[in-house]
PDB file of N, CA and C in Angstrom:
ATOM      1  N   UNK A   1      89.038-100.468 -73.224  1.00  0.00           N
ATOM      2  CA  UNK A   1      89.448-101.105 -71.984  1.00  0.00           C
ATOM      3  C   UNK A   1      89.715-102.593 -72.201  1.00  0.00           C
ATOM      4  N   UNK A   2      88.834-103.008 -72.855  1.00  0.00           N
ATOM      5  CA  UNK A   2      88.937-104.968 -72.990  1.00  0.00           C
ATOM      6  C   UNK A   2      90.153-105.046 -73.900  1.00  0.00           C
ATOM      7  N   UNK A   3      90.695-103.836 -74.895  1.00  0.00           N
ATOM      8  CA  UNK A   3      92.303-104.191 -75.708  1.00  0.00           C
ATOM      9  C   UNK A   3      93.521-104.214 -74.674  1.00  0.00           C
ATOM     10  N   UNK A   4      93.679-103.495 -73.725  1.00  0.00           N
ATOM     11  CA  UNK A   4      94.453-103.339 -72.665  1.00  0.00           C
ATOM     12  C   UNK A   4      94.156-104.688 -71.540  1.00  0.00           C
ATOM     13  N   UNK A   5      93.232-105.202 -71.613  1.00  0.00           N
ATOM     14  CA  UNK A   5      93.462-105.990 -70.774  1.00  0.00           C
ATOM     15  C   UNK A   5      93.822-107.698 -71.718  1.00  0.00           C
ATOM     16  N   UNK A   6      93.206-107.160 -73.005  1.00  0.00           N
ATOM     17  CA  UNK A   6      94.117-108.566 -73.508  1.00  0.00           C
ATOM     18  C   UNK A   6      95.596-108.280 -73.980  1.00  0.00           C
ATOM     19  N   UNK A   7      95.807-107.013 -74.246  1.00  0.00           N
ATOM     20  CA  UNK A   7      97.371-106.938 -74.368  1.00  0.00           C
ATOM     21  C   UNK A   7      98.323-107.121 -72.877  1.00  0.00           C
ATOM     22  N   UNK A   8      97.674-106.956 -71.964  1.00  0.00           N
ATOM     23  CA  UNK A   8      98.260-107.560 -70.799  1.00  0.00           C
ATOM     24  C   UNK A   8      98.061-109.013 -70.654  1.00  0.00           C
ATOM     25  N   UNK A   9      97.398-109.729 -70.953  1.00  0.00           N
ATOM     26  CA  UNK A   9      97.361-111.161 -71.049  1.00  0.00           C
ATOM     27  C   UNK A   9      98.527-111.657 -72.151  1.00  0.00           C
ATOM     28  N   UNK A  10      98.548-111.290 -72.957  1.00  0.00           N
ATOM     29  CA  UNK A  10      99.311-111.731 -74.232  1.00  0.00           C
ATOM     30  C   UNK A  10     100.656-111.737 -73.232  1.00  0.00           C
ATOM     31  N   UNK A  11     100.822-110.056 -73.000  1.00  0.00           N
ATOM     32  CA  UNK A  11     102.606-110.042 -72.648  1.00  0.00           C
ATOM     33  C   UNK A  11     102.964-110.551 -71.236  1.00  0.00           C
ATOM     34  N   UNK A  12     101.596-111.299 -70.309  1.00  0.00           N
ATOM     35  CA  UNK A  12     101.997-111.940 -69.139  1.00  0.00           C
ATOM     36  C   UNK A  12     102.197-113.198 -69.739  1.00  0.00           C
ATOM     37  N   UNK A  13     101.395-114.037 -70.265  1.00  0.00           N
ATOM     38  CA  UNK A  13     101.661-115.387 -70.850  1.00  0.00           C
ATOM     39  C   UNK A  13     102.490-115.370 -72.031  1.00  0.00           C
ATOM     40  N   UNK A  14     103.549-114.514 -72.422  1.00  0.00           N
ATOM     41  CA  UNK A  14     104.695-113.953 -73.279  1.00  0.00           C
ATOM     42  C   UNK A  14     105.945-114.094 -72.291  1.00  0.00           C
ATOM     43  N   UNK A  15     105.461-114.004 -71.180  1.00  0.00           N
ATOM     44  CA  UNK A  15     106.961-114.343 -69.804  1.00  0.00           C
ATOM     45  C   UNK A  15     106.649-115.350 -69.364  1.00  0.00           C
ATOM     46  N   UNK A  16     105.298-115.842 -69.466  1.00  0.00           N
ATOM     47  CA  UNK A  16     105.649-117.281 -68.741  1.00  0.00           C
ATOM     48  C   UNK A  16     106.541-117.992 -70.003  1.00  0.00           C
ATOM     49  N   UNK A  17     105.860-118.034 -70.977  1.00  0.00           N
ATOM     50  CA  UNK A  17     106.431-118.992 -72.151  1.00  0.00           C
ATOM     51  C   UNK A  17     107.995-118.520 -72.064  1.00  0.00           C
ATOM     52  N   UNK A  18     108.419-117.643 -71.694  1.00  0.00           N
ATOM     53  CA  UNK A  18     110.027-117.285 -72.187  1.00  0.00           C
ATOM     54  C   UNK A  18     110.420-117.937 -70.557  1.00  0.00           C
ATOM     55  N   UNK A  19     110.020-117.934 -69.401  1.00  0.00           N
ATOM     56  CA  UNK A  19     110.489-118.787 -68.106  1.00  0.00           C
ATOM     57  C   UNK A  19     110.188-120.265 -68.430  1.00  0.00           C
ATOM     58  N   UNK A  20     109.458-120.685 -69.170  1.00  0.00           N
ATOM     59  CA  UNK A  20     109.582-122.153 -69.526  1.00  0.00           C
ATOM     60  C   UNK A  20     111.225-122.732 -70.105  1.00  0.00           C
ATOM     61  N   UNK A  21     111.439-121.703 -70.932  1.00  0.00           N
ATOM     62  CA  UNK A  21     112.930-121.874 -72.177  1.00  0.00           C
ATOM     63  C   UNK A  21     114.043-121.980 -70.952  1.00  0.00           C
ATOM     64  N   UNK A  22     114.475-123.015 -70.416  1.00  0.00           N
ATOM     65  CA  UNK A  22     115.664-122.887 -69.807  1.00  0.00           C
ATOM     66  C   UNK A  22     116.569-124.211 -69.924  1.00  0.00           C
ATOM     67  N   UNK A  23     117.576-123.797 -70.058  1.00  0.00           N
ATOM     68  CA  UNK A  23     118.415-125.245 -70.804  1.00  0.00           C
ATOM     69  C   UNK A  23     119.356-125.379 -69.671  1.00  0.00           C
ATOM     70  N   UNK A  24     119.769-126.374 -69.773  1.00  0.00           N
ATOM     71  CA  UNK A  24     120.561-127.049 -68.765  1.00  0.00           C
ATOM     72  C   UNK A  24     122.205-126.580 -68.433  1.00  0.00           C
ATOM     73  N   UNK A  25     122.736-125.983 -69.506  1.00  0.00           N
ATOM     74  CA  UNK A  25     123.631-124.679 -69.371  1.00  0.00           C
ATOM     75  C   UNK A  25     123.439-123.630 -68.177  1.00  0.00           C
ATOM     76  N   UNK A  26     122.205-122.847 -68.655  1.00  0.00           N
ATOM     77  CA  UNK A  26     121.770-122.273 -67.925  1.00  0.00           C
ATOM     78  C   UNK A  26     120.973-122.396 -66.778  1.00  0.00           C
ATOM     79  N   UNK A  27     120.716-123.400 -66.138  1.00  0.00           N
ATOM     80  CA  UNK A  27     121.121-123.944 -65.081  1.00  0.00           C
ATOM     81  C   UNK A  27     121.931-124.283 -64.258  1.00  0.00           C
ATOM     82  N   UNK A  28     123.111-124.855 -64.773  1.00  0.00           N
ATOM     83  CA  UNK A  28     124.575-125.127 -64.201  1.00  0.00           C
ATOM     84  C   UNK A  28     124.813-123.416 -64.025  1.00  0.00           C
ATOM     85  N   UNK A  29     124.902-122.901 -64.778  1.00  0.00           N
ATOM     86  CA  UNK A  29     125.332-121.093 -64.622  1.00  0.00           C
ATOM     87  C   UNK A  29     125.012-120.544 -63.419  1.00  0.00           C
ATOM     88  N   UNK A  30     123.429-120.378 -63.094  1.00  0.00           N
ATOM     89  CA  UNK A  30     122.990-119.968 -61.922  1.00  0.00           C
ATOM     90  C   UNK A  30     123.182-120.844 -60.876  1.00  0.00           C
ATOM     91  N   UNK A  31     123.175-121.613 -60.854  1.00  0.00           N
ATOM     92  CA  UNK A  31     124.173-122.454 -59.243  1.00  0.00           C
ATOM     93  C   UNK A  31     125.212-122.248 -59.112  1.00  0.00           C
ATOM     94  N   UNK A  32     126.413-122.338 -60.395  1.00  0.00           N
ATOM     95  CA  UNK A  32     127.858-121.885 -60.071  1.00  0.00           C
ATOM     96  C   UNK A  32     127.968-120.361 -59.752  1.00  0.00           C
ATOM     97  N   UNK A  33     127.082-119.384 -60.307  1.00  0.00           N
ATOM     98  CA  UNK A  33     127.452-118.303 -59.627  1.00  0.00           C
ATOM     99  C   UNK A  33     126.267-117.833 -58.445  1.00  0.00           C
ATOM    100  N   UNK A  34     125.563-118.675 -57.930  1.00  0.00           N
ATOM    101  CA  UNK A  34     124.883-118.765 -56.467  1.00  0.00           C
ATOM    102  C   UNK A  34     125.196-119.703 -55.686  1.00  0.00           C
ATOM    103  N   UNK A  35     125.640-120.527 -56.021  1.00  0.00           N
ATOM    104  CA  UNK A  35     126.303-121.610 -54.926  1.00  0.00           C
ATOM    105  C   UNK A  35     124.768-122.353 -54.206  1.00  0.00           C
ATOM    106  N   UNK A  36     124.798-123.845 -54.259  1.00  0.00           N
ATOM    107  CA  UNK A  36     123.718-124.337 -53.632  1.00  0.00           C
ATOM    108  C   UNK A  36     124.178-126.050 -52.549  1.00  0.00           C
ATOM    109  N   UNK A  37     123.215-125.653 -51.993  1.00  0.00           N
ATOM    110  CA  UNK A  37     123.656-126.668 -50.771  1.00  0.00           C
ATOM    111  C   UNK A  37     122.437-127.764 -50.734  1.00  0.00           C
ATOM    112  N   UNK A  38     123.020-128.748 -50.818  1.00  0.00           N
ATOM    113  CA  UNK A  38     122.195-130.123 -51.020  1.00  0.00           C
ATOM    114  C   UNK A  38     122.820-130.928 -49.887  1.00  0.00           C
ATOM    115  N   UNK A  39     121.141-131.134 -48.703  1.00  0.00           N
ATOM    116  CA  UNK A  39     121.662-132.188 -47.504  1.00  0.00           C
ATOM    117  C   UNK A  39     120.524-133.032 -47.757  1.00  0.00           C
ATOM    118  N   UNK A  40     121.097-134.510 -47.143  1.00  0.00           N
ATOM    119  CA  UNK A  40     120.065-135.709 -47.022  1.00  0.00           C
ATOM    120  C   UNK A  40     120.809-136.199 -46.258  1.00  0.00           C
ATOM    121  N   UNK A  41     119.652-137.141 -45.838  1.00  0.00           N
ATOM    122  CA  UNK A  41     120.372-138.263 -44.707  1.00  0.00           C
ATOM    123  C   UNK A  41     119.630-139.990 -45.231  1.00  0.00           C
ATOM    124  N   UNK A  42     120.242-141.037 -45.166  1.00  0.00           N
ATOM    125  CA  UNK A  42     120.081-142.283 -45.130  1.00  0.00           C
ATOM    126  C   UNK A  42     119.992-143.124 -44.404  1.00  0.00           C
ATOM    127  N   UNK A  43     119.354-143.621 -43.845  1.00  0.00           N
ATOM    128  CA  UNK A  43     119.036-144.637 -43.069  1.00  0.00           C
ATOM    129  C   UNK A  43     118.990-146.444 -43.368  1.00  0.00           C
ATOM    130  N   UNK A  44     120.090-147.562 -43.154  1.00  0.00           N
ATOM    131  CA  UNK A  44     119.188-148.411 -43.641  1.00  0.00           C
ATOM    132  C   UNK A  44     119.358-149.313 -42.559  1.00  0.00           C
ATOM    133  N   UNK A  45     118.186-150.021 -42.214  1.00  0.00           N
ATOM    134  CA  UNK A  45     117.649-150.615 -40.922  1.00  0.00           C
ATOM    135  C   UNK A  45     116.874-151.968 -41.659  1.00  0.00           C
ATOM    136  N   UNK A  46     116.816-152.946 -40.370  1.00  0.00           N
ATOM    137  CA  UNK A  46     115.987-153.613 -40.809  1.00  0.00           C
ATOM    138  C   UNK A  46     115.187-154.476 -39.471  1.00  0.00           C
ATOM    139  N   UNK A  47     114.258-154.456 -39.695  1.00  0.00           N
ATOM    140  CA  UNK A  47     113.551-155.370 -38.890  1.00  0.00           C
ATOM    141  C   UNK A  47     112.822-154.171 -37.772  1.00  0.00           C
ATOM    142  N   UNK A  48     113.479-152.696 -38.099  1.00  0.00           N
ATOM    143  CA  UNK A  48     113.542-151.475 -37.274  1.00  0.00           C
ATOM    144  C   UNK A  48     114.568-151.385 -36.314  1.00  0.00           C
ATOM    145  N   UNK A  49     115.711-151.754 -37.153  1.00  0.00           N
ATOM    146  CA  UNK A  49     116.863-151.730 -36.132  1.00  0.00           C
ATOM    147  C   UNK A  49     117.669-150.939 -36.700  1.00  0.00           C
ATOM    148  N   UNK A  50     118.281-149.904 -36.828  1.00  0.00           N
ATOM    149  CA  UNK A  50     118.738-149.009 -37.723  1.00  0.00           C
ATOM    150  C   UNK A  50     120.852-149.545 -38.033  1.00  0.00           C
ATOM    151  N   UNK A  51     120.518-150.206 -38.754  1.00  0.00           N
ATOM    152  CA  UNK A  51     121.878-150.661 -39.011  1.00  0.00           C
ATOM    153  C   UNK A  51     123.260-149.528 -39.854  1.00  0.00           C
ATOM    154  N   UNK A  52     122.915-148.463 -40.382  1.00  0.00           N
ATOM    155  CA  UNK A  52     123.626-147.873 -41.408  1.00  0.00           C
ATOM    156  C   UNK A  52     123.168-146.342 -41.469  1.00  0.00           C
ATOM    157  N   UNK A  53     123.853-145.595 -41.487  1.00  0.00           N
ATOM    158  CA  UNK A  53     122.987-144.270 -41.370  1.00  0.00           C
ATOM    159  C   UNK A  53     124.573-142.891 -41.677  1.00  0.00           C
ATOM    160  N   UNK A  54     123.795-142.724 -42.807  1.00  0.00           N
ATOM    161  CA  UNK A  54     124.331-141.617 -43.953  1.00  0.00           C
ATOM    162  C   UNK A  54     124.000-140.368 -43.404  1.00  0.00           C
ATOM    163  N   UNK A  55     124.622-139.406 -43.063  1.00  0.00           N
ATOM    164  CA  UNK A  55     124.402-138.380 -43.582  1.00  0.00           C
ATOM    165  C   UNK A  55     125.379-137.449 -44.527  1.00  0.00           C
ATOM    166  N   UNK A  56     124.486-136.409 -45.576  1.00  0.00           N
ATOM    167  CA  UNK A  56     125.703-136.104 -46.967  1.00  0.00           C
ATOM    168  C   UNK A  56     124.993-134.602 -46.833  1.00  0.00           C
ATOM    169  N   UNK A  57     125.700-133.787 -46.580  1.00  0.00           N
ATOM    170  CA  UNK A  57     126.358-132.410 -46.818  1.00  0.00           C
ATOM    171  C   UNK A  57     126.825-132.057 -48.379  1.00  0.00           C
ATOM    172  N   UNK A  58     126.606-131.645 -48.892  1.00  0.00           N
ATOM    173  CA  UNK A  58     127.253-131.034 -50.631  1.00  0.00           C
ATOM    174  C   UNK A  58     127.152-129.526 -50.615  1.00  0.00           C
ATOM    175  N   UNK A  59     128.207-129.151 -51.085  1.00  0.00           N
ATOM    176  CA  UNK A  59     128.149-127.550 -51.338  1.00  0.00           C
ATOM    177  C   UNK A  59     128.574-127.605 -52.593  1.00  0.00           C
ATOM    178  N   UNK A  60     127.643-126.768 -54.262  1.00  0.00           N
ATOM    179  CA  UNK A  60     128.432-126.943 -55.411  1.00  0.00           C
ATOM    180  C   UNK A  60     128.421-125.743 -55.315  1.00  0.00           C
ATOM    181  N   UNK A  61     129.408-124.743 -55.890  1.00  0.00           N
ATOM    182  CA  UNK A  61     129.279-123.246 -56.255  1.00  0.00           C
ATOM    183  C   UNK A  61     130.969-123.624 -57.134  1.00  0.00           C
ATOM    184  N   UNK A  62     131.134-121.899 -57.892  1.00  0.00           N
ATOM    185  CA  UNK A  62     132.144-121.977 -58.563  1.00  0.00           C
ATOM    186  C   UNK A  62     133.433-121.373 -57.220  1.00  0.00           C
ATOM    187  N   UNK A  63     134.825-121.412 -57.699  1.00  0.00           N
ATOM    188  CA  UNK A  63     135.520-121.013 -57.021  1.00  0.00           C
ATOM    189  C   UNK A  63     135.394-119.362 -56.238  1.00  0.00           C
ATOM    190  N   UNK A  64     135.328-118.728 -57.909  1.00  0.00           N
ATOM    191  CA  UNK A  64     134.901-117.099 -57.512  1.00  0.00           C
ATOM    192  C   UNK A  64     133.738-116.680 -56.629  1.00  0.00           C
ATOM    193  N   UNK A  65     132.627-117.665 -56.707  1.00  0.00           N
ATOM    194  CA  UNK A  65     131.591-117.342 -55.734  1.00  0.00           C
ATOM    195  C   UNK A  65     132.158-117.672 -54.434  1.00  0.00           C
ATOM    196  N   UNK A  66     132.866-118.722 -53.742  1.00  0.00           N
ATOM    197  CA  UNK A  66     133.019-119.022 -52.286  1.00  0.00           C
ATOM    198  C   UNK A  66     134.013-117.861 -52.211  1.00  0.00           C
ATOM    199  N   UNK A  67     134.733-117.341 -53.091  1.00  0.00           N
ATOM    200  CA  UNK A  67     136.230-116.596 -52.730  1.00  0.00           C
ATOM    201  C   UNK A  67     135.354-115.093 -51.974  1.00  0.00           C
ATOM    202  N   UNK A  68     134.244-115.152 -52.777  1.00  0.00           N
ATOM    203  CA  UNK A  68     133.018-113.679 -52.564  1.00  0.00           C
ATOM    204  C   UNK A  68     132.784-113.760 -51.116  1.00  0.00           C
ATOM    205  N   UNK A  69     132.153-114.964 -50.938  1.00  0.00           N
ATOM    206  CA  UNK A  69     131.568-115.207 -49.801  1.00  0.00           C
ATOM    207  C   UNK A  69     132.677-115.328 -48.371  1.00  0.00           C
ATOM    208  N   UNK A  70     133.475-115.774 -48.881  1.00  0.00           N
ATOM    209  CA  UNK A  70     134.869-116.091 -47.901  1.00  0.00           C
ATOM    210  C   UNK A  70     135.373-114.818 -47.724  1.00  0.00           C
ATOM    211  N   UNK A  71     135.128-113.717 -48.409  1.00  0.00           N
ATOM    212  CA  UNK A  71     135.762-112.363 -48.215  1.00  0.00           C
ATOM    213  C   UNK A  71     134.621-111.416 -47.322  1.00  0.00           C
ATOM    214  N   UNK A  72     133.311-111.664 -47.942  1.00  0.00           N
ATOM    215  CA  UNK A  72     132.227-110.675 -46.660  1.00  0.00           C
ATOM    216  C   UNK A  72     132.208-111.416 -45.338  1.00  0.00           C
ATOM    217  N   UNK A  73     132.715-112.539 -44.920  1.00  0.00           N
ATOM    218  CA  UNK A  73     132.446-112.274 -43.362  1.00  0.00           C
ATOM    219  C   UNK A  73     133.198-112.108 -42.725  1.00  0.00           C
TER     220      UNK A  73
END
């Protein structure tokens, strides 16, 4: 019983270590083919008087993903 439960330890901390490995390629990859949306807003004020005020909307995805999305609704 105690070999089975360290061979399950080994091959759970065997996937974390392989979810650590991710390169910045593969990063850009999974956003261009999931598409991600980045909002903020800016404010700049002074004295508490709000003089300037940003807000930024971003949508990055690849073409083929919005063409996906633009076709199911």
């Amino acid at each position: 019983m105690e070999k089975n439960t360290e061979n399950n330890d080994i091959q759970h901390n065997d996937i974390i270590n392989r979810s650590k490995d991710f390169t910045l390629l593969e990063m850009l990859d999974r956003v261009l083919n999931k598409g991600v949306i980045i909002a903020g807003d800016v404010v700049i004020s002074v004295a508490d008087i709000d003089l300037v005020y940003l807000g930024v909307k971003l949508m990055l995805s690849s073409v083929e993903t919005m063409e996906k999305l633009k076709e199911n609704k």
